[in-house]
N, C-alpha and C. Protein backbone atom coordinates (compact mmCIF):
# COMPACT_ATOMS: atom_id res chain seq x y z
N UNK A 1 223.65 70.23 91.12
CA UNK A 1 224.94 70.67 90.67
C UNK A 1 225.96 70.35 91.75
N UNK A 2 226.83 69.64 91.22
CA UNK A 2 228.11 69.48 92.37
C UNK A 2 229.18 70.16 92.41
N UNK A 3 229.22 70.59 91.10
CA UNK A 3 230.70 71.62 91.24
C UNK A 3 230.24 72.86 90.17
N UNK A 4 231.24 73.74 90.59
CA UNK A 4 231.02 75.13 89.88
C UNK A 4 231.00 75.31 88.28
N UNK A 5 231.95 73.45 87.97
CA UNK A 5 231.79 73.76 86.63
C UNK A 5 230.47 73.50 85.61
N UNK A 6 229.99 72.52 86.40
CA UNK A 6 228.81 72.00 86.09
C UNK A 6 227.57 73.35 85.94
N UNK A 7 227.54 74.33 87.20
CA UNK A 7 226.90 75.66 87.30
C UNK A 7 227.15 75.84 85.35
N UNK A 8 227.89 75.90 84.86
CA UNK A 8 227.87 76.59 83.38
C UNK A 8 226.76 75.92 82.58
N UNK A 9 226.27 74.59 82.69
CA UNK A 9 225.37 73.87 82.00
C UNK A 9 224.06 74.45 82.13
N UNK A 10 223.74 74.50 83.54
CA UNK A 10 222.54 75.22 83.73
C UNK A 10 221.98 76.08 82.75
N UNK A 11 220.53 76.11 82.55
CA UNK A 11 219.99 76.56 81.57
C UNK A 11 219.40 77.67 82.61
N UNK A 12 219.16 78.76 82.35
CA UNK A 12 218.90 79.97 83.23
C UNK A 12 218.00 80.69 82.89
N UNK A 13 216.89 80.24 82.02
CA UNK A 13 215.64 80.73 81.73
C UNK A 13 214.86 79.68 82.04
N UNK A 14 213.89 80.57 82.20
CA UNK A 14 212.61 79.46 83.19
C UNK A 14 212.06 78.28 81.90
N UNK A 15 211.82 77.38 82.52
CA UNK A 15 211.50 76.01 81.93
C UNK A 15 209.85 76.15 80.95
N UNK A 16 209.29 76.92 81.15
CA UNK A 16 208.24 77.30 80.21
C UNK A 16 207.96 78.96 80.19
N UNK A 17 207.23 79.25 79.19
CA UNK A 17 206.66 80.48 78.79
C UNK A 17 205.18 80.72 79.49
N UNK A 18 204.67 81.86 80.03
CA UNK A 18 203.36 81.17 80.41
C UNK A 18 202.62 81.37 79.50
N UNK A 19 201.23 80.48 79.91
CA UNK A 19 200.57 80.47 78.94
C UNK A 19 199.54 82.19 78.62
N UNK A 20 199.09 82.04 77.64
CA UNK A 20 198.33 83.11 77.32
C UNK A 20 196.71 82.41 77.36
N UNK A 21 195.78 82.84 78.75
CA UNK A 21 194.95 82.10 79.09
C UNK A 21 194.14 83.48 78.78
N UNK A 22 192.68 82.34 78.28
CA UNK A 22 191.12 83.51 78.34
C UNK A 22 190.13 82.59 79.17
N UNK A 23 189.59 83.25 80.12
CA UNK A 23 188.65 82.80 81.21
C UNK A 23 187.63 83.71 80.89
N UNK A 24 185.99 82.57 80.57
CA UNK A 24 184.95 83.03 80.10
C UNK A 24 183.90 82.93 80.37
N UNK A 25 183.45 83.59 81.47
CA UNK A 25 181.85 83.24 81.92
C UNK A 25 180.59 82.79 80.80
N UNK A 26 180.27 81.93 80.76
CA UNK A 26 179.15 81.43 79.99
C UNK A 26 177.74 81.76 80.65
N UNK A 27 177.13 81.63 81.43
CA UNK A 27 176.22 82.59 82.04
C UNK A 27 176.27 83.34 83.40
N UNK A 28 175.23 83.94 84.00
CA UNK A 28 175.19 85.13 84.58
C UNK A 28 175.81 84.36 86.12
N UNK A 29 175.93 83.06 86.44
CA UNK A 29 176.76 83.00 87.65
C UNK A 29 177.91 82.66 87.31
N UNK A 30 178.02 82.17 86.46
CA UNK A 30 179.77 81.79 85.71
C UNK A 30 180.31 83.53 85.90
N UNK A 31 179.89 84.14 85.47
CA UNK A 31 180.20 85.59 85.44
C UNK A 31 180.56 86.41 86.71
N UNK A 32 179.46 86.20 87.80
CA UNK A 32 180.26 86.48 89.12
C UNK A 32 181.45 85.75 89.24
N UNK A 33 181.85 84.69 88.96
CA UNK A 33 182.76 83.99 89.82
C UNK A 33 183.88 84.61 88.91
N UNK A 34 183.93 84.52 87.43
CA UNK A 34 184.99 85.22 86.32
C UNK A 34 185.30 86.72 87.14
N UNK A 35 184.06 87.21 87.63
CA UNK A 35 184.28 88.73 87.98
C UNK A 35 185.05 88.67 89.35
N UNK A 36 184.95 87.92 90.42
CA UNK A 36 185.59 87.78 91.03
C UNK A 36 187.14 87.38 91.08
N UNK A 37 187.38 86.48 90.26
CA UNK A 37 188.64 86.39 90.63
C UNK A 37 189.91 87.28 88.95
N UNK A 38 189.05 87.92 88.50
CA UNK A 38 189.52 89.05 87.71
C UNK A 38 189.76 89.65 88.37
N UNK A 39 189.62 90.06 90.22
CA UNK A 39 190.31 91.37 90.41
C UNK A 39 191.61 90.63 91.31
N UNK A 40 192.29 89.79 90.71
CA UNK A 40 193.14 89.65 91.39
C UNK A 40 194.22 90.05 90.63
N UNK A 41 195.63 89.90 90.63
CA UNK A 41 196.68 90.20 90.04
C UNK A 41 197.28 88.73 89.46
N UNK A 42 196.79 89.05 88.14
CA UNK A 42 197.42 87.77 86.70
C UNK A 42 197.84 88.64 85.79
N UNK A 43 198.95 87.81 85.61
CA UNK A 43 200.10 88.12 84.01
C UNK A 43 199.59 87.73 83.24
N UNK A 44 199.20 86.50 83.07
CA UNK A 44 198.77 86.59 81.48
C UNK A 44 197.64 85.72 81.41
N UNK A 45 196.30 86.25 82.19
CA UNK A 45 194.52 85.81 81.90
C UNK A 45 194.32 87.23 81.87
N UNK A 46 193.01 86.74 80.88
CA UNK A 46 192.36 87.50 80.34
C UNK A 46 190.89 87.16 80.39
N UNK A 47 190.30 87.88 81.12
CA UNK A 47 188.96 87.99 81.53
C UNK A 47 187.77 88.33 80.83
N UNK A 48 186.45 87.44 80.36
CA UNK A 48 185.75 88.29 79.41
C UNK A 48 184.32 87.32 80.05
N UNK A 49 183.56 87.97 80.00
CA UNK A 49 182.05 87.05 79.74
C UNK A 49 181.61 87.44 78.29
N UNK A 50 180.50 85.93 78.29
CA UNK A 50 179.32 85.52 77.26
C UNK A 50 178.49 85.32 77.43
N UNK A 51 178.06 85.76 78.71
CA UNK A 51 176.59 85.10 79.26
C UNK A 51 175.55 85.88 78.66
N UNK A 52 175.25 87.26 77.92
CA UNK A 52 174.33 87.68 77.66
C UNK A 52 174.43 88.13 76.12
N UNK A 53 175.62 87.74 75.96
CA UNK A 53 176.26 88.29 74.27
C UNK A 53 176.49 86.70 73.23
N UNK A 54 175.35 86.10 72.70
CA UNK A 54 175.76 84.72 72.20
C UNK A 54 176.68 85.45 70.75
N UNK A 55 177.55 84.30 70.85
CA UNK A 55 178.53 84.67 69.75
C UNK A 55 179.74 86.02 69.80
N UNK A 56 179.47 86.68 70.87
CA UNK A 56 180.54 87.43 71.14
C UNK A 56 180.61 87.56 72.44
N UNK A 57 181.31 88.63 72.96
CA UNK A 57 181.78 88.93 74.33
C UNK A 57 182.12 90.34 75.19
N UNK A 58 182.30 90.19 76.32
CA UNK A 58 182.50 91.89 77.10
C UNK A 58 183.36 91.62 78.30
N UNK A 59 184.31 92.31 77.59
CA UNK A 59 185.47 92.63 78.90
C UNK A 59 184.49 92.91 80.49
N UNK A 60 184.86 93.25 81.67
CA UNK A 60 184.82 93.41 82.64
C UNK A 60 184.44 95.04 82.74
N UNK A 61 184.96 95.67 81.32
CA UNK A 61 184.95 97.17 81.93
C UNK A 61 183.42 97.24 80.70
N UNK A 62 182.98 96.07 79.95
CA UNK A 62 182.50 96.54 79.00
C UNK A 62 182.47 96.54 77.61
N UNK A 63 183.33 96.72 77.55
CA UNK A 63 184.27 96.61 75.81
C UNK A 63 183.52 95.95 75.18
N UNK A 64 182.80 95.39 74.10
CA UNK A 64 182.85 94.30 72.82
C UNK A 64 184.08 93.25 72.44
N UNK A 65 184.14 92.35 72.72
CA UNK A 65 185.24 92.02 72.11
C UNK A 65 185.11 90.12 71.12
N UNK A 66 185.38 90.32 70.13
CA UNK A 66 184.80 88.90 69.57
C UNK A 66 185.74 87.84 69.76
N UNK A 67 185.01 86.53 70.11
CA UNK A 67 185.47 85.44 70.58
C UNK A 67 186.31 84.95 69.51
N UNK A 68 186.10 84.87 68.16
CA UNK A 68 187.11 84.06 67.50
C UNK A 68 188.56 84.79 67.64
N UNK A 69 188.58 86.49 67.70
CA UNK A 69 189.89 86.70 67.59
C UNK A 69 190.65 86.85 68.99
N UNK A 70 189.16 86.57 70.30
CA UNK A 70 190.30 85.81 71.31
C UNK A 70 190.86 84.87 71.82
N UNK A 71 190.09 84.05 71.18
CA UNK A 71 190.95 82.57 70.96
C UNK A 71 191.77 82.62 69.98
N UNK A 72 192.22 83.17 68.98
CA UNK A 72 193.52 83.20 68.32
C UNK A 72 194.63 83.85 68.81
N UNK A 73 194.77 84.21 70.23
CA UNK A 73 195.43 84.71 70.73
C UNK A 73 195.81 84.15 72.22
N UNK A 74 194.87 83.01 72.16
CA UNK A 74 195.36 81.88 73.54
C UNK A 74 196.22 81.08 73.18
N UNK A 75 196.42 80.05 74.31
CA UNK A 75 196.86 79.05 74.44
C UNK A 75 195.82 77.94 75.21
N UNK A 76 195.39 78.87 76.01
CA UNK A 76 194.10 77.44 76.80
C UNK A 76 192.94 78.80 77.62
N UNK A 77 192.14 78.34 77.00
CA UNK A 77 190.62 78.88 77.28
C UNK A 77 189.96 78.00 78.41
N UNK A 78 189.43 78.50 79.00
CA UNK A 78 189.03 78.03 80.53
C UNK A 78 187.05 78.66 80.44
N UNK A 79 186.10 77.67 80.14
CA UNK A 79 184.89 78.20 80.51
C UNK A 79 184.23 77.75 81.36
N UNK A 80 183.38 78.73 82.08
CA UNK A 80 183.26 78.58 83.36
C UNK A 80 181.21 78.76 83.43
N UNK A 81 180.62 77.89 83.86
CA UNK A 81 179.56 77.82 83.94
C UNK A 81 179.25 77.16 85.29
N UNK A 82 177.38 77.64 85.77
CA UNK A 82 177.00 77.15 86.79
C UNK A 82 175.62 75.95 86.32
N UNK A 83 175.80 75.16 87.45
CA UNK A 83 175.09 73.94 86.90
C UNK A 83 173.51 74.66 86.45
N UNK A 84 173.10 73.86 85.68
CA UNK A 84 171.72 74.33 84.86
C UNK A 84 171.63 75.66 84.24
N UNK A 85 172.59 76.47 84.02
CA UNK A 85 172.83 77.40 83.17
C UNK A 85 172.47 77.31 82.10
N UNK A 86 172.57 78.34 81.58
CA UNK A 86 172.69 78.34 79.47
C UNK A 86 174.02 78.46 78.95
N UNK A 87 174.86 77.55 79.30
CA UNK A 87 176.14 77.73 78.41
C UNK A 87 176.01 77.99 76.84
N UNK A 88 175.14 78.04 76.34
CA UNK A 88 175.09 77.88 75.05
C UNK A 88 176.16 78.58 74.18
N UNK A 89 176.92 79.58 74.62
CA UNK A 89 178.48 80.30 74.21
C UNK A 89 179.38 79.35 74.08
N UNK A 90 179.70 77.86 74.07
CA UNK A 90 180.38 77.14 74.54
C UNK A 90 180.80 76.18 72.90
N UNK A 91 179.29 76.73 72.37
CA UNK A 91 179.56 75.91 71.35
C UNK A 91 180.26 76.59 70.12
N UNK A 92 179.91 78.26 69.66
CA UNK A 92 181.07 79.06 69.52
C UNK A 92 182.26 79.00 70.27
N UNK A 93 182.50 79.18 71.20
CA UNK A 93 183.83 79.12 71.87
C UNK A 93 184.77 77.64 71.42
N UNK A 94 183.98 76.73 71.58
CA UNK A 94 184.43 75.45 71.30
C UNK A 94 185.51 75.21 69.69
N UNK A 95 184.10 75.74 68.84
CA UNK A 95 184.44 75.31 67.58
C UNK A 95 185.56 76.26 67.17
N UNK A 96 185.78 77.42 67.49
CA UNK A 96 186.98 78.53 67.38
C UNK A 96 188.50 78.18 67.53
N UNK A 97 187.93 77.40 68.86
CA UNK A 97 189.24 76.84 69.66
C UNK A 97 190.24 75.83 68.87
N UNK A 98 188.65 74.73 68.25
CA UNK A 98 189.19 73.38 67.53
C UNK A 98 189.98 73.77 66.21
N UNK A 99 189.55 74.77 65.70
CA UNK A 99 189.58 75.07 64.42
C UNK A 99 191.51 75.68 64.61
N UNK A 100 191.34 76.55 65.78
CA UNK A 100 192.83 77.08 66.28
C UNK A 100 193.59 76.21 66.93
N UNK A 101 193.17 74.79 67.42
CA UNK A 101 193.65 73.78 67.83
C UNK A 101 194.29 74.60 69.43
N UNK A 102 193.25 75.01 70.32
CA UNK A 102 193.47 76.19 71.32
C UNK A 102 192.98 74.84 72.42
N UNK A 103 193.51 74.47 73.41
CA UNK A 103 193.00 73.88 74.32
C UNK A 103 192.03 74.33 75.17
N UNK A 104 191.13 73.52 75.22
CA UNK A 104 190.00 73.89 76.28
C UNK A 104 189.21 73.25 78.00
N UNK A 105 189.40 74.02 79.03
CA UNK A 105 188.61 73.35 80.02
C UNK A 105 187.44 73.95 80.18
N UNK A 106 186.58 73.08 80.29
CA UNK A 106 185.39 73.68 80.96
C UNK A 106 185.06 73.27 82.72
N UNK A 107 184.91 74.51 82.96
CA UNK A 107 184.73 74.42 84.59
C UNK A 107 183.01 74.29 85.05
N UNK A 108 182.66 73.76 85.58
CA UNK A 108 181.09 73.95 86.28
C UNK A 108 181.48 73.69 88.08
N UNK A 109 180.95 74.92 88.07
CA UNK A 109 180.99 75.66 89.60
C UNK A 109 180.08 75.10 90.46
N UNK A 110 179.52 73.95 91.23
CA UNK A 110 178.88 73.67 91.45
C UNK A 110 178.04 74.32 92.76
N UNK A 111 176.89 74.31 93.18
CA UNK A 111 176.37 74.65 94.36
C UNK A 111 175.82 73.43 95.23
N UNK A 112 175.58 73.92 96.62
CA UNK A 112 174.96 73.18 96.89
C UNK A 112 173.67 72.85 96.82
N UNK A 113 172.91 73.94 96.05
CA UNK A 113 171.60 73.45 95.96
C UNK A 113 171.03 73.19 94.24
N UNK A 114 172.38 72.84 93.87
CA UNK A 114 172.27 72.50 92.64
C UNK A 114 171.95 70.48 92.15
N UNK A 115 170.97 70.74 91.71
CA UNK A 115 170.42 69.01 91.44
C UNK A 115 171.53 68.21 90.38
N UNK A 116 171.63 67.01 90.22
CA UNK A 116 172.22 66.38 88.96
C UNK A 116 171.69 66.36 88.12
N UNK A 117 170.41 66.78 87.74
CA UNK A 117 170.13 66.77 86.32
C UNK A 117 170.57 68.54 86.19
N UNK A 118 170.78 69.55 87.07
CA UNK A 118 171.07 70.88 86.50
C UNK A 118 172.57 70.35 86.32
N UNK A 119 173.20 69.73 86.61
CA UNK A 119 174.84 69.62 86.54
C UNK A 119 174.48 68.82 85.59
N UNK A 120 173.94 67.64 84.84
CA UNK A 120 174.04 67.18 84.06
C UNK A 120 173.66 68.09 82.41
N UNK A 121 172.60 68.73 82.86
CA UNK A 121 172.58 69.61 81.54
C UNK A 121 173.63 70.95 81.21
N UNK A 122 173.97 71.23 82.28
CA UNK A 122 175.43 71.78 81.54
C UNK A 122 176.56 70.95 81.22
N UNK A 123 176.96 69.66 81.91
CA UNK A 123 177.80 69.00 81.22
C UNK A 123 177.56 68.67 79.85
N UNK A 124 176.23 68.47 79.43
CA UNK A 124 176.41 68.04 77.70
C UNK A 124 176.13 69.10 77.38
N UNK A 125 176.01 70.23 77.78
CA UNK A 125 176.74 71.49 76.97
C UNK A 125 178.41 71.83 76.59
N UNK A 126 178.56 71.25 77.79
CA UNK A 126 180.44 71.65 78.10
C UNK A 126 181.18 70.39 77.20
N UNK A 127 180.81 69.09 77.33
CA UNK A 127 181.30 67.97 77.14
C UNK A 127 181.70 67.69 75.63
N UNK A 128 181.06 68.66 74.61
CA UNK A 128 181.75 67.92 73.19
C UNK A 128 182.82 69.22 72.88
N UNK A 129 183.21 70.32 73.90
CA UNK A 129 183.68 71.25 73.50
C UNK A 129 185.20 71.32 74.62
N UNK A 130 185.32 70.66 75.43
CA UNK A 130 186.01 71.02 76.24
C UNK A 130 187.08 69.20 76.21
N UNK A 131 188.44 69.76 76.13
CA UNK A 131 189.37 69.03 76.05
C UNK A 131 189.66 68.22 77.91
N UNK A 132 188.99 68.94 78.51
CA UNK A 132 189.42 69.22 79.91
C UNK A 132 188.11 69.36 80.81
N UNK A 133 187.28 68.78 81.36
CA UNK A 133 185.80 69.08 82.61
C UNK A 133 185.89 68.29 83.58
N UNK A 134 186.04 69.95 84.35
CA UNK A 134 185.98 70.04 85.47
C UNK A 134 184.74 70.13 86.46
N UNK A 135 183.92 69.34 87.55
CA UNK A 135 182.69 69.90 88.32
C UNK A 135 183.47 70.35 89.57
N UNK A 136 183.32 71.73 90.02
CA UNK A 136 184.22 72.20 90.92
C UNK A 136 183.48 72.73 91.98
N UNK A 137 183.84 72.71 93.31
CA UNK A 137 182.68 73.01 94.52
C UNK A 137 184.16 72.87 95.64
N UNK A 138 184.48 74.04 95.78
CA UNK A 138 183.99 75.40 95.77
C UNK A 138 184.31 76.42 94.65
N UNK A 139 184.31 77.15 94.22
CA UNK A 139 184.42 77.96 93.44
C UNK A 139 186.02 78.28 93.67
N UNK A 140 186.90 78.41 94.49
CA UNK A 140 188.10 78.71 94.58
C UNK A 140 188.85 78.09 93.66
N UNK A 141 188.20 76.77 93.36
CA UNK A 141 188.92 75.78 92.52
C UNK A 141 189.88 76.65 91.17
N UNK A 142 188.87 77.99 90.61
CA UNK A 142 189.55 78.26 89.62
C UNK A 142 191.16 79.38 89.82
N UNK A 143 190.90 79.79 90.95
CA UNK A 143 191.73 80.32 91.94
C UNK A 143 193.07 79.49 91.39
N UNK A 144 192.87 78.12 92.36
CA UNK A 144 194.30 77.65 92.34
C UNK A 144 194.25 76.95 90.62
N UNK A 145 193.86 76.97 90.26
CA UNK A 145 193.91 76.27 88.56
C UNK A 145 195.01 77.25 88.00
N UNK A 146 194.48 78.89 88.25
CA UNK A 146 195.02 79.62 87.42
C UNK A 146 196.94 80.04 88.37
N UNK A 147 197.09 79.82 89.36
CA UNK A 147 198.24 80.24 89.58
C UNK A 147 198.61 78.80 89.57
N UNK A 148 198.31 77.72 89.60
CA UNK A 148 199.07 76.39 89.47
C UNK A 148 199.70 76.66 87.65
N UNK A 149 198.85 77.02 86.94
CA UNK A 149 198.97 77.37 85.55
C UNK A 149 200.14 78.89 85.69
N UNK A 150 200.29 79.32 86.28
CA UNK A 150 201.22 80.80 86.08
C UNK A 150 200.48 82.06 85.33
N UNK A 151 199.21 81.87 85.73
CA UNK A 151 198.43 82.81 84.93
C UNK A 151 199.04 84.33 85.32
């Protein structure tokens, strides 16, 4: 802006809305890492695992809560699995999403003592469902994903 009159053009609401994100542990180490960075302070993620509930889901405190009607209430779903896991939630989650036209990443958390065929068998779990895969090492990765996103 060069002059004060120009200041009137300015548009003075922020340039996007944020998104309305669901982050979803697919099994029992996807789930620590979901549980971990659930206790941080986000506006608008929403925290749930699937690692032991196929076809539905559980808040952090517990709750029940079913996957199709929380993907009708996203914008981009984020699932999070560890290599050689059972993502098998992924393929509900997936088809929910497509059907809601809900964008999807899938994250795999990698370790270091994790082989390529355990990272490879969760990728063709993750891979016909996820718009977006990610293999991530260290785990912080989802950290900065979600405040780069305005979660």
């Amino acid at each position: 802006m060069n002059s004060r009159a120009e200041v009137r053009f300015r548009i003075q609401d922020p340039n996007s809305r944020p998104r309305a994100i669901k982050v979803i542990a697919l099994d029992a180490a996807g789930e620590a890492i979901v549980r971990r960075v659930a206790e941080r302070p986000w506006k608008s993620a929403t925290f749930l695992s699937a690692a032991a509930f196929p076809g539905t889901a559980r808040d952090f405190s517990g709750q029940p809560k079913d996957l199709t009607k929380e993907v009708n209430t996203a914008d981009l779903v984020v699932m999070v699995a560890s290599p050689g896991g059972e993502a098998h939630a992924a393929s509900v989650i997936g088809e929910a999403c497509s059907a809601k036209r809900v964008m999807t990443t899938g994250l795999v958390v990698r370790t270091d003592a994790a082989s390529e065929e355990a990272v490879s068998k969760t990728l063709s779990q993750l891979r016909p469902w996820s718009l977006m895969l990610v293999v991530a090492d260290p785990d912080d990765y989802i950290d900065a994903m979600l405040a780069a996103l305005r979660a």
